[in-house]
C-alpha atoms as a PDB file:
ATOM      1  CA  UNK A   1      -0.150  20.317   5.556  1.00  0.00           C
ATOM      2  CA  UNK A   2      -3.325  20.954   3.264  1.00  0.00           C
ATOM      3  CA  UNK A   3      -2.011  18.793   0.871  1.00  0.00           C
ATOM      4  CA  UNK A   4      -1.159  15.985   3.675  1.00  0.00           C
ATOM      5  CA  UNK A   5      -4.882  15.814   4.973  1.00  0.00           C
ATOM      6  CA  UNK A   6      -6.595  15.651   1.260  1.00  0.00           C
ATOM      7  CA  UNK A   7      -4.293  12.791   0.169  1.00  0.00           C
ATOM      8  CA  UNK A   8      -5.255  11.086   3.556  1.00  0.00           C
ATOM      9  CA  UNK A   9      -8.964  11.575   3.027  1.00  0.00           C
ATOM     10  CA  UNK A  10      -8.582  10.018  -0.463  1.00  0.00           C
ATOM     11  CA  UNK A  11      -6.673   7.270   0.595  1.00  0.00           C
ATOM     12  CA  UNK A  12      -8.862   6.962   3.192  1.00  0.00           C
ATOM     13  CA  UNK A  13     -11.798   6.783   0.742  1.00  0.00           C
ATOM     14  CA  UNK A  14      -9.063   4.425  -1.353  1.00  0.00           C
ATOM     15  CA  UNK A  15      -8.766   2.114   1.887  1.00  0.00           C
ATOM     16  CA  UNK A  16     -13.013   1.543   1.835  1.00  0.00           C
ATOM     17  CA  UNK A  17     -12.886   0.632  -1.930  1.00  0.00           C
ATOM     18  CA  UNK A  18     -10.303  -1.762  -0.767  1.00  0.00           C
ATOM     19  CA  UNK A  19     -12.220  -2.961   2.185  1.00  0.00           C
ATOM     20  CA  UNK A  20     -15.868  -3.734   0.002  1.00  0.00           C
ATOM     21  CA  UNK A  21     -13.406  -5.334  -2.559  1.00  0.00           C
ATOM     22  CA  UNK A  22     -12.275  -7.463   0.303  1.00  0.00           C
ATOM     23  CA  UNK A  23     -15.821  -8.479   1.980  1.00  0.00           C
ATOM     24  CA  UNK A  24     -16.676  -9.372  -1.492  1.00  0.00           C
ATOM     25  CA  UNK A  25     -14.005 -11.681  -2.385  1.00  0.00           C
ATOM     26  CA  UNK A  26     -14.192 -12.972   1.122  1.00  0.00           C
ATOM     27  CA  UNK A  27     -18.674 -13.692   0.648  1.00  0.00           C
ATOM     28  CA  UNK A  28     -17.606 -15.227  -3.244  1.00  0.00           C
ATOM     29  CA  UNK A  29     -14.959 -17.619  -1.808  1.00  0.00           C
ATOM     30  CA  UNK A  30     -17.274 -18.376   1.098  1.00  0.00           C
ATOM     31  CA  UNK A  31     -20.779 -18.813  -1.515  1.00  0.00           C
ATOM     32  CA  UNK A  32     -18.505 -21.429  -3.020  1.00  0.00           C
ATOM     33  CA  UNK A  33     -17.596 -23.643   0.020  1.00  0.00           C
ATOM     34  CA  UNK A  34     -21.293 -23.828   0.158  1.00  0.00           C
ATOM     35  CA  UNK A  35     -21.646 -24.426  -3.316  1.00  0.00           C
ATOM     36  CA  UNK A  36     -18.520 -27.077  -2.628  1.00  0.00           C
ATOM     37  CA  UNK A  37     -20.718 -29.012  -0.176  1.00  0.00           C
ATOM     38  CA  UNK A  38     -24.000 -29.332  -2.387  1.00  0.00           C
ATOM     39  CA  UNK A  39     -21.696 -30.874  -5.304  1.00  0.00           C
ATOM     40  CA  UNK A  40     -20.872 -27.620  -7.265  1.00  0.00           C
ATOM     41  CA  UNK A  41     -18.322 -24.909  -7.192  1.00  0.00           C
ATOM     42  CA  UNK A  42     -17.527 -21.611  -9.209  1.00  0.00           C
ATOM     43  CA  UNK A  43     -13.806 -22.536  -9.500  1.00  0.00           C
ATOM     44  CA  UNK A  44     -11.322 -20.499  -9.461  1.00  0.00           C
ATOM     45  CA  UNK A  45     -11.914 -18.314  -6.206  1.00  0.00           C
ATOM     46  CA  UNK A  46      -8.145 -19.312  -5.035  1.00  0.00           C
ATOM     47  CA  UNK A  47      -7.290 -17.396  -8.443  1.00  0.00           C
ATOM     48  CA  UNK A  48      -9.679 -14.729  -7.896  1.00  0.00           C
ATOM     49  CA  UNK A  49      -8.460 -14.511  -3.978  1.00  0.00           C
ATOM     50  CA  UNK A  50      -5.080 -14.392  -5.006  1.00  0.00           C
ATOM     51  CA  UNK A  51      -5.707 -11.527  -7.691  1.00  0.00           C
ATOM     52  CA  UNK A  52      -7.618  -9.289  -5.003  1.00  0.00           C
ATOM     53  CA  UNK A  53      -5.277  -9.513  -2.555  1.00  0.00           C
ATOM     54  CA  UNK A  54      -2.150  -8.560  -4.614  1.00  0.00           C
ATOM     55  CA  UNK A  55      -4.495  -5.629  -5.689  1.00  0.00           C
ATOM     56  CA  UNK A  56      -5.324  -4.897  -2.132  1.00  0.00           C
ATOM     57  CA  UNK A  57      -1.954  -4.846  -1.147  1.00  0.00           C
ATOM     58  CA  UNK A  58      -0.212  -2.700  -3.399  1.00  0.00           C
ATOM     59  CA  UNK A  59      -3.008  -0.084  -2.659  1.00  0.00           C
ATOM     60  CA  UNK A  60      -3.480  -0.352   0.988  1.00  0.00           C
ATOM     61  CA  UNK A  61       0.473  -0.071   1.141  1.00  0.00           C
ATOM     62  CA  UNK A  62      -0.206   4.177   0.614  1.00  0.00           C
ATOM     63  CA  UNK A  63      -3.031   4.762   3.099  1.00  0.00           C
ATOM     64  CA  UNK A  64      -0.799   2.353   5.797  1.00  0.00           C
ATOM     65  CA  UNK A  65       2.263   4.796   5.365  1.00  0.00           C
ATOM     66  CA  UNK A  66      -0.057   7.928   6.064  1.00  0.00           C
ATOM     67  CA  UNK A  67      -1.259   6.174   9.022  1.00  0.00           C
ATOM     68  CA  UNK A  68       2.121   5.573  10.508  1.00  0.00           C
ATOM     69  CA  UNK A  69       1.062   1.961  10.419  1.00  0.00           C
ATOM     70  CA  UNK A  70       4.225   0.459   9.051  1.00  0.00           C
ATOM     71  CA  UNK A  71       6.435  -1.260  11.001  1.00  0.00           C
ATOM     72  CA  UNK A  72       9.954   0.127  11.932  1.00  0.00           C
ATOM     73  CA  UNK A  73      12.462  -1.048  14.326  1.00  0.00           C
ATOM     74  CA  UNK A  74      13.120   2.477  15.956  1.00  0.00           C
ATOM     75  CA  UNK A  75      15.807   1.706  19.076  1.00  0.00           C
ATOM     76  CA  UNK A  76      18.185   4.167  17.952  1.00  0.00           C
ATOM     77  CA  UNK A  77      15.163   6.616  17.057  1.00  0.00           C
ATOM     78  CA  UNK A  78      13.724   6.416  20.130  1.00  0.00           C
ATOM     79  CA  UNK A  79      17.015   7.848  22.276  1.00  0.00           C
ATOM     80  CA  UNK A  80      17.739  10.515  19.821  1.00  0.00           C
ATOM     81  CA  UNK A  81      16.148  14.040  20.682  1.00  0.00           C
ATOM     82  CA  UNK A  82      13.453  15.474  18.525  1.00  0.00           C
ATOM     83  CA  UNK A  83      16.018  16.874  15.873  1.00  0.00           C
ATOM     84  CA  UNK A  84      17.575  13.345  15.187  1.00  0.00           C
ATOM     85  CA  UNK A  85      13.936  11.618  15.090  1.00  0.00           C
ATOM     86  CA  UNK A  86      13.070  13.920  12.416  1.00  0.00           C
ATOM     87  CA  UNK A  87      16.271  12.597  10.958  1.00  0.00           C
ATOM     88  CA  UNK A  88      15.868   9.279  11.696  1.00  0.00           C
ATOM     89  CA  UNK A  89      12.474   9.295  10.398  1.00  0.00           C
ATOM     90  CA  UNK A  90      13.292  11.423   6.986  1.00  0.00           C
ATOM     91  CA  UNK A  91      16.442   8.548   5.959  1.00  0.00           C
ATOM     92  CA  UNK A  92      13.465   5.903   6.763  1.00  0.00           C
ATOM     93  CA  UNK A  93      11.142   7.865   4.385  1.00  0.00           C
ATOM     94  CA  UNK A  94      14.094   8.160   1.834  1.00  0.00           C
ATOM     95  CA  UNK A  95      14.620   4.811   1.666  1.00  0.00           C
ATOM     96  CA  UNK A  96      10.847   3.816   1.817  1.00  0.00           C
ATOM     97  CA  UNK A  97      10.253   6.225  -0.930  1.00  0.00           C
ATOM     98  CA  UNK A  98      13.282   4.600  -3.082  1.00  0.00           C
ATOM     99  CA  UNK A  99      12.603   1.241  -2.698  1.00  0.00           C
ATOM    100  CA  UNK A 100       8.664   1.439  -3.689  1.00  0.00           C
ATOM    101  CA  UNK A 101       9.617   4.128  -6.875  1.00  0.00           C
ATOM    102  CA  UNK A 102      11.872   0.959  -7.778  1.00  0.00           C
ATOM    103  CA  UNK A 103       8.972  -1.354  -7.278  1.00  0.00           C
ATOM    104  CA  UNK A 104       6.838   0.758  -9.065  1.00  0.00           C
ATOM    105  CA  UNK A 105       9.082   0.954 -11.936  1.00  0.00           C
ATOM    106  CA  UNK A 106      10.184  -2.851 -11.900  1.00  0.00           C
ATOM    107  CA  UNK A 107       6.067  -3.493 -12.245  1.00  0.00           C
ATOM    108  CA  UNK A 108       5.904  -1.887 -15.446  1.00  0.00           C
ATOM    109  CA  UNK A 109       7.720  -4.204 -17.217  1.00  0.00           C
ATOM    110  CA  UNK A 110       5.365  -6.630 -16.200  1.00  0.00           C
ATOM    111  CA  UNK A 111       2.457  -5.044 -17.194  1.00  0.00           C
ATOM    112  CA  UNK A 112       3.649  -3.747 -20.652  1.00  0.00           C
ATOM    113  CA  UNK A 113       4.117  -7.313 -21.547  1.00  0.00           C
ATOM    114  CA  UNK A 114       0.796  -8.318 -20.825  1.00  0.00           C
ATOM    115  CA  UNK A 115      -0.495  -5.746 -22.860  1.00  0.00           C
ATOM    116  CA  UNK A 116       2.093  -6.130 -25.747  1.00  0.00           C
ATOM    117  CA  UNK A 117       1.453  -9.917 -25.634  1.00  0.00           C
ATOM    118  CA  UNK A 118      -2.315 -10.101 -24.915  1.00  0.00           C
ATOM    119  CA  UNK A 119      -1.067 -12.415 -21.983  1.00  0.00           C
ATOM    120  CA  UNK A 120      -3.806 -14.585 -20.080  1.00  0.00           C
ATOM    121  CA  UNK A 121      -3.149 -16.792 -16.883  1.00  0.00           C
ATOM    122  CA  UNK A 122      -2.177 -20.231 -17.558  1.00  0.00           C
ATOM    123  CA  UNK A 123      -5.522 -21.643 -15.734  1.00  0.00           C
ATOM    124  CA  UNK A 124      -8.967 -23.269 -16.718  1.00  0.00           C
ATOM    125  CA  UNK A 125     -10.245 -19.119 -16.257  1.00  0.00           C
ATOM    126  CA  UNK A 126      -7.768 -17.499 -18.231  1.00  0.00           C
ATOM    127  CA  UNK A 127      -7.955 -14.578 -16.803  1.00  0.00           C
ATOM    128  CA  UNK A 128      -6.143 -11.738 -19.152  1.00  0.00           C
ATOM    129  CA  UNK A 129      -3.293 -10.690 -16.936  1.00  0.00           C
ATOM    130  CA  UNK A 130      -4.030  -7.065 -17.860  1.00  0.00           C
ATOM    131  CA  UNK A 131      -7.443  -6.943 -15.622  1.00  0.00           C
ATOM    132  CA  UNK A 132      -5.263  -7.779 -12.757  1.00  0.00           C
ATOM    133  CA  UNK A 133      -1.846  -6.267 -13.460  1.00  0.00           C
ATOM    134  CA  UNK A 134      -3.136  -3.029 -14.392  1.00  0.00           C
ATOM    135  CA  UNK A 135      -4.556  -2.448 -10.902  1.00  0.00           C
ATOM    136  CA  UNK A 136      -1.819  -3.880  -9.160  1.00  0.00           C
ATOM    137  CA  UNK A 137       0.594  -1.564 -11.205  1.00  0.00           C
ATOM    138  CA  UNK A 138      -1.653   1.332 -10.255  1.00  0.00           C
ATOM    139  CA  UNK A 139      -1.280   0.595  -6.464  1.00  0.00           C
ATOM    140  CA  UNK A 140       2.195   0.457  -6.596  1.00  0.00           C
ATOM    141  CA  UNK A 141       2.703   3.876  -8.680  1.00  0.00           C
ATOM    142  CA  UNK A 142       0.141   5.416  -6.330  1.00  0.00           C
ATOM    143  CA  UNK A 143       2.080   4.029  -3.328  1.00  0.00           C
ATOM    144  CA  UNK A 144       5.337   5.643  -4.958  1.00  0.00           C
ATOM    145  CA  UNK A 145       3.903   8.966  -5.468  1.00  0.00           C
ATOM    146  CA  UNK A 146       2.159   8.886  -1.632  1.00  0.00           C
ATOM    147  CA  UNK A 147       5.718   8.179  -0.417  1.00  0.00           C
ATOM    148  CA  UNK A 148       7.500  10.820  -2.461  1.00  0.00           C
ATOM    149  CA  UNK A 149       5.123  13.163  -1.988  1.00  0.00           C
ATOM    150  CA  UNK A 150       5.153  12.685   2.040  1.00  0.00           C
ATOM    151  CA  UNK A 151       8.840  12.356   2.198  1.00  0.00           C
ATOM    152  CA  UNK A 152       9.157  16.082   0.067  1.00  0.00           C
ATOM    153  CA  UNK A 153       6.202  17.572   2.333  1.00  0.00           C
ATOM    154  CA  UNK A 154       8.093  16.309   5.862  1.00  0.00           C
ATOM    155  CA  UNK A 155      11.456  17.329   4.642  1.00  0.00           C
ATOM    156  CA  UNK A 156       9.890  21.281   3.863  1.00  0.00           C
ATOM    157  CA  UNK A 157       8.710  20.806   7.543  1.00  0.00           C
ATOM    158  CA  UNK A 158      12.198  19.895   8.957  1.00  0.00           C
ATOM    159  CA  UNK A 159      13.747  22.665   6.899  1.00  0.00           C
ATOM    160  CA  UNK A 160      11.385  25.039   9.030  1.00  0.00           C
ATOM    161  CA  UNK A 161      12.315  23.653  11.965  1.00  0.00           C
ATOM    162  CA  UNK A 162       8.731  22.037  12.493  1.00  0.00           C
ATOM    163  CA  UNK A 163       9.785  18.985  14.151  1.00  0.00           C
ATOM    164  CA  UNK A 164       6.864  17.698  15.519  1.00  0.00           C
ATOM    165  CA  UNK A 165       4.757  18.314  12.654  1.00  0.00           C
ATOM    166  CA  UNK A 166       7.055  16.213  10.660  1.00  0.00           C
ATOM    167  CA  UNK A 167       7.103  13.794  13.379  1.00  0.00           C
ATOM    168  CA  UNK A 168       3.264  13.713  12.810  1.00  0.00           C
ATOM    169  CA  UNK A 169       3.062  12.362   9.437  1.00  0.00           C
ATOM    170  CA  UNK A 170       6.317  10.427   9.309  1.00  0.00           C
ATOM    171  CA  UNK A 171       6.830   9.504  12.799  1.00  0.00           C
ATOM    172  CA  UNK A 172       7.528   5.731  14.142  1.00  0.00           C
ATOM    173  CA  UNK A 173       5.359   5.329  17.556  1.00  0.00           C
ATOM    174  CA  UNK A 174       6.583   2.399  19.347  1.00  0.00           C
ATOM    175  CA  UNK A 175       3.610   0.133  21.610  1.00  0.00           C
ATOM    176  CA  UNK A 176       4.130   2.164  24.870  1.00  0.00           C
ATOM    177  CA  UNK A 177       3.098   5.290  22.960  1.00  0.00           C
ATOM    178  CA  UNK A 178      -0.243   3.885  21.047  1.00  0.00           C
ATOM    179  CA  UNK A 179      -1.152   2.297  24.147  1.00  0.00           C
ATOM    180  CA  UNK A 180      -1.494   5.628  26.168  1.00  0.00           C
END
């Protein structure tokens, strides 16, 4: 559980960078409507936008999971007693964890060719594709590793028969629950 609350306090700490990343994008997009309406512009901020929030996402995506703010339709969870949430809730880490290693890994790809072909967007900036792929990559992998890691550390838990521990850090709460 040690382990659990540092990698929430950095992703916590990850989350902020994210967040001042965001409020700046959002104050350069808005100095250029203003910019816009006195007959200039920076150009580009849809480019730059678009590039901050695919970098925002793919690292907000780790400190959402250890919040338990991901969505999940959990009918059948819900009915099952505490031993068969844990289950429900492990398979829905499994798969989590599965999917976003595969993202991860698909991302690479992408990324090495960039590199390998000194690739720059096909815009008036020409942005090289490695300043904004090589974040984004690193969101995903760190995503991928959160989720492993999580998934391992709940399925120790559920081996010890700590059920509501494990429902702690990879539980689904549904809106009655949150509200109370």
């Amino acid at each position: 559980m040690e382990l659990l609350g540092t990698l929430r306090t950095i992703n916590r700490g990850v989350a902020a960078l994210i967040g001042v990343m965001l409020l700046l994008c959002a104050a350069f997009v808005l100095l250029d409507i203003v910019f816009r309406q006195l007959g200039s512009s920076f150009g580009g901020t849809d480019e730059i936008s678009g590039y901050v929030m695919a970098i925002a996402t793919s690292w907000g995506m780790a400190y959402t999971m250890l919040e338990l703010g991901h969505v999940r339709i959990d009918l059948l969870r819900s009915r099952a007693a505490p031993v068969g949430r844990c289950l429900f809730d492990l398979f829905s880490m499994t798969v989590l964890s599965a999917t976003v290693v595969l993202i991860a890994y698909k991302c690479w790809p992408v990324l090495e060719r960039s590199i390998n072909n000194n690739s720059t967007a096909n815009t008036p900036l020409e942005t090289p594709l490695v300043l904004v792929q090589a974040p984004w990559f690193a969101g995903w992998l760190w995503f991928a590793v959160m989720a492993c890691l999580t998934t391992l550390i709940a399925l120790r838990m559920i081996l010890k028969g700590e059920f509501s521990q494990s429902e702690a850090i990879i539980g689904a709460f549904g809106e009655v629950e949150t509200l109370k």
